[in-house]
Every structure is written in C-alpha cells, then in structure tokens.
C-alpha atoms as a PDB file:
ATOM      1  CA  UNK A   1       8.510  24.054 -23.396  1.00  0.00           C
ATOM      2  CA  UNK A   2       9.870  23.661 -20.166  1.00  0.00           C
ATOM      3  CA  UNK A   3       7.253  25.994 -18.884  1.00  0.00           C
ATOM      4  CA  UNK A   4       4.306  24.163 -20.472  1.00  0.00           C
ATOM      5  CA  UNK A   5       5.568  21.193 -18.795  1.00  0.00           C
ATOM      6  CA  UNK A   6       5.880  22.684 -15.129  1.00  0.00           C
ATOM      7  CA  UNK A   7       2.521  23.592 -15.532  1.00  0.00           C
ATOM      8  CA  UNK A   8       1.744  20.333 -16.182  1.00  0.00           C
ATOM      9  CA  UNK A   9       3.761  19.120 -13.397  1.00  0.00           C
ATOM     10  CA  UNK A  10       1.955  21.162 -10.710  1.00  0.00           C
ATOM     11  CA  UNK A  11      -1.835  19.954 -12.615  1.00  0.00           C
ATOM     12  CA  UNK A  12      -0.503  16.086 -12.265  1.00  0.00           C
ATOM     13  CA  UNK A  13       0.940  16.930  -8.255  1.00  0.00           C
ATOM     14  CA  UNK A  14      -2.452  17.951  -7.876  1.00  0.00           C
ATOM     15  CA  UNK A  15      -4.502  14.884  -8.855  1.00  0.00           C
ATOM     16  CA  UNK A  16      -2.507  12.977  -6.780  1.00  0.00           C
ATOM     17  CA  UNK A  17      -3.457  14.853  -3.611  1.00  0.00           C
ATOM     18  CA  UNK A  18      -6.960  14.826  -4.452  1.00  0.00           C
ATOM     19  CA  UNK A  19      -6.137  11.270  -4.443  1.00  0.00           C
ATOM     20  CA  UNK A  20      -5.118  10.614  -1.620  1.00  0.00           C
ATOM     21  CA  UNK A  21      -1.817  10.443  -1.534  1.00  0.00           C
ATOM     22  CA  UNK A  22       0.500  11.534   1.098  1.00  0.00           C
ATOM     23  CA  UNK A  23       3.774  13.937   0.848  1.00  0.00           C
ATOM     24  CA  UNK A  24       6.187  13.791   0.849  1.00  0.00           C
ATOM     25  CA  UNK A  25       6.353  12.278  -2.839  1.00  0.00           C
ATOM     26  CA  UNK A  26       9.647  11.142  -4.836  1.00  0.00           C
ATOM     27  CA  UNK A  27       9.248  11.930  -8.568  1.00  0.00           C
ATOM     28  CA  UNK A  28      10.553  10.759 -12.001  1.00  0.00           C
ATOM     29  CA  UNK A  29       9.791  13.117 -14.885  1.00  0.00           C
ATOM     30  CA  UNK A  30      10.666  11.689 -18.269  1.00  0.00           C
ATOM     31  CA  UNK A  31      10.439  13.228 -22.016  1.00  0.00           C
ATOM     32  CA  UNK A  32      10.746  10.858 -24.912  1.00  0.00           C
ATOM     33  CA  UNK A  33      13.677  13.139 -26.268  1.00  0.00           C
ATOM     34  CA  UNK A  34      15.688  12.167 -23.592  1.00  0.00           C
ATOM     35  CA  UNK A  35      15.301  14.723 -20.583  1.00  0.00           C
ATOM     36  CA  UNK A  36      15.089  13.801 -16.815  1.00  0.00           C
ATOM     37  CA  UNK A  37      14.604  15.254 -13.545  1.00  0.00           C
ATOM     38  CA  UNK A  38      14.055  13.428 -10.118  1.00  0.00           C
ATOM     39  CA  UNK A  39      12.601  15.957  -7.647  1.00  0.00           C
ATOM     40  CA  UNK A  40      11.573  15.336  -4.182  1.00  0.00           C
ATOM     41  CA  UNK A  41       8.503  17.088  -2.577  1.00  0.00           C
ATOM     42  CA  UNK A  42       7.840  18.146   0.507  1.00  0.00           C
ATOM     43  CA  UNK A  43       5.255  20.321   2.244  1.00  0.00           C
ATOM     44  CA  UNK A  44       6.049  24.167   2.233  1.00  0.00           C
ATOM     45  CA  UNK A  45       4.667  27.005   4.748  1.00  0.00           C
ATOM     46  CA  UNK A  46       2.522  27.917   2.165  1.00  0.00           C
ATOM     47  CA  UNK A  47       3.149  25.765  -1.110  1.00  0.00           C
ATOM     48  CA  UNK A  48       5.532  22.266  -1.959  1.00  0.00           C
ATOM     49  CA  UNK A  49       8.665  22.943  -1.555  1.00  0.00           C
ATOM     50  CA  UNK A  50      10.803  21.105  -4.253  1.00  0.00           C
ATOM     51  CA  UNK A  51      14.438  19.707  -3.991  1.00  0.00           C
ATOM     52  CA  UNK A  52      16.132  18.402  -7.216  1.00  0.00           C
ATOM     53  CA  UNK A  53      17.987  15.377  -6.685  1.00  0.00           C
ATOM     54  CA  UNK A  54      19.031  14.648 -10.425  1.00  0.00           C
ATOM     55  CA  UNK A  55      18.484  16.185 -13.951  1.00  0.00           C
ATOM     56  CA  UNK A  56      19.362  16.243 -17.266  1.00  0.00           C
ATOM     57  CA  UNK A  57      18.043  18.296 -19.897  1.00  0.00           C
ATOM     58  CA  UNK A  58      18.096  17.676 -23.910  1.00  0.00           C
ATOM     59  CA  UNK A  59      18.045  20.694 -25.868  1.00  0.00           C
ATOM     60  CA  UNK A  60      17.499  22.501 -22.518  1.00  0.00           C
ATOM     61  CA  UNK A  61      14.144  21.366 -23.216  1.00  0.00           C
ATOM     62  CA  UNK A  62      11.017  18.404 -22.835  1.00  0.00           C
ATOM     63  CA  UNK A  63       9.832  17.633 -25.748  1.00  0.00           C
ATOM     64  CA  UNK A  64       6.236  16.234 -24.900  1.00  0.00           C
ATOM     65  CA  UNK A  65       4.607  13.720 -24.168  1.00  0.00           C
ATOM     66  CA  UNK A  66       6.470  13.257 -20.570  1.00  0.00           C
ATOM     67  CA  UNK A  67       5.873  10.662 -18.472  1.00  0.00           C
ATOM     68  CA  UNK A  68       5.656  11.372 -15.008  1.00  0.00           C
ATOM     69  CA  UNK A  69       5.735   8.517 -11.711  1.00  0.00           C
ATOM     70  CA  UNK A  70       4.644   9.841  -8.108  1.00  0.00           C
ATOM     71  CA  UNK A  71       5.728   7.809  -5.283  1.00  0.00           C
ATOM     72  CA  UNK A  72       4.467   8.836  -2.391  1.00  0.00           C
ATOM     73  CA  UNK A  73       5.378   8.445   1.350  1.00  0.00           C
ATOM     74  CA  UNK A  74       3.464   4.982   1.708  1.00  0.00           C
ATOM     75  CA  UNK A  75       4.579   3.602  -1.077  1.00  0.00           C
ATOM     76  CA  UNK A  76       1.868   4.437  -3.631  1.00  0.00           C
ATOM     77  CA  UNK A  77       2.452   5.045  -7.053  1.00  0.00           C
ATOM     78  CA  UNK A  78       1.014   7.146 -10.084  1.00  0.00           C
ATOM     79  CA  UNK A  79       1.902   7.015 -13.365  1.00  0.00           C
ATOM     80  CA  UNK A  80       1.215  10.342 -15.495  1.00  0.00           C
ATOM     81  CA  UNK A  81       1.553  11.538 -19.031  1.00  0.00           C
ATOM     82  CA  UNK A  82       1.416  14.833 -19.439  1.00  0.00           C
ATOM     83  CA  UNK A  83       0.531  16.211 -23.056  1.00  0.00           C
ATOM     84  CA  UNK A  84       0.742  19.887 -24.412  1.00  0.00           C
ATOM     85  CA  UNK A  85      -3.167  20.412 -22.951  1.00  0.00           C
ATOM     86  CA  UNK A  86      -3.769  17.513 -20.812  1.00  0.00           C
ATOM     87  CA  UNK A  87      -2.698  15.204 -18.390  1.00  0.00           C
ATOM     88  CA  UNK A  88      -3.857  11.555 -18.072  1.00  0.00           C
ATOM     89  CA  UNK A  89      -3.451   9.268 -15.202  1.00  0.00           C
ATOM     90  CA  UNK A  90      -2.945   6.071 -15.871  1.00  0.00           C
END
C-alpha cells in the first residue's frame, strides 16, 4: 500500500507544477487509518529531492483514501485525495 500511495504522491506533486506552483513545497500526507508524514520538497539535480520532517505509520501502512495538502513557496495551497487509481484535486 505504501507503494500505491507514493505513486500517487509523485502523480498529485505533478499537478501542482503543471499548476503553477513553485518549490519548494511543504507537505501533509494523511490516511484515514491514522498514518502521517510531513515531507519537504525541494528541487534535485535531476528529480525532487525529499526530506522527511515527521511521520508516523499505522500498520506500517496507508490505508486509502489519503488526503494530501501542498503548500508551496508563496503560500499557495492544494488540497489532494488520492484514491487506489486516481487522484482528485480539490
């Protein structure tokens, strides 16, 4: 599961570049059992580079749907939910 939901991750970092907004971003990652991870990220030599600043994991596990909140380096926000095949901005 946690796979599935770093792919998910890196789908919903992407909308938010095509966006617009602007690295580096501060993120929330939440999973209704109960999991957490703050993450910042910043721009790589060739990729985002990711630091984690917090976590906790349930089950060593997300259980889906996860809500997801970008804050980027102006002060935008996006709020995500990320689902087994999708993920919807909202």
């Amino acid at each position: 599961m946690i796979e599935e939901c770093g792919s998910r991750m890196a789908e919903a970092l992407e909308i938010c570049l095509k966006l617009g907004m602007k690295l580096p971003f501060t993120v929330a990652v939440v999973g209704v059992n109960g999991s957490v991870i703050a993450v910042r990220y910043t721009e790589g030599p060739c990729s985002l580079d990711c630091d984690v600043l917090a976590e906790h994991f349930k089950d060593s596990q997300f259980q889906m749907p996860v809500n997801m909140m970008v804050v980027d380096a102006a002060g935008e926000a996006a709020r995500l939910v990320l689902q087994n095949n999708s993920v919807t901005l909202n």
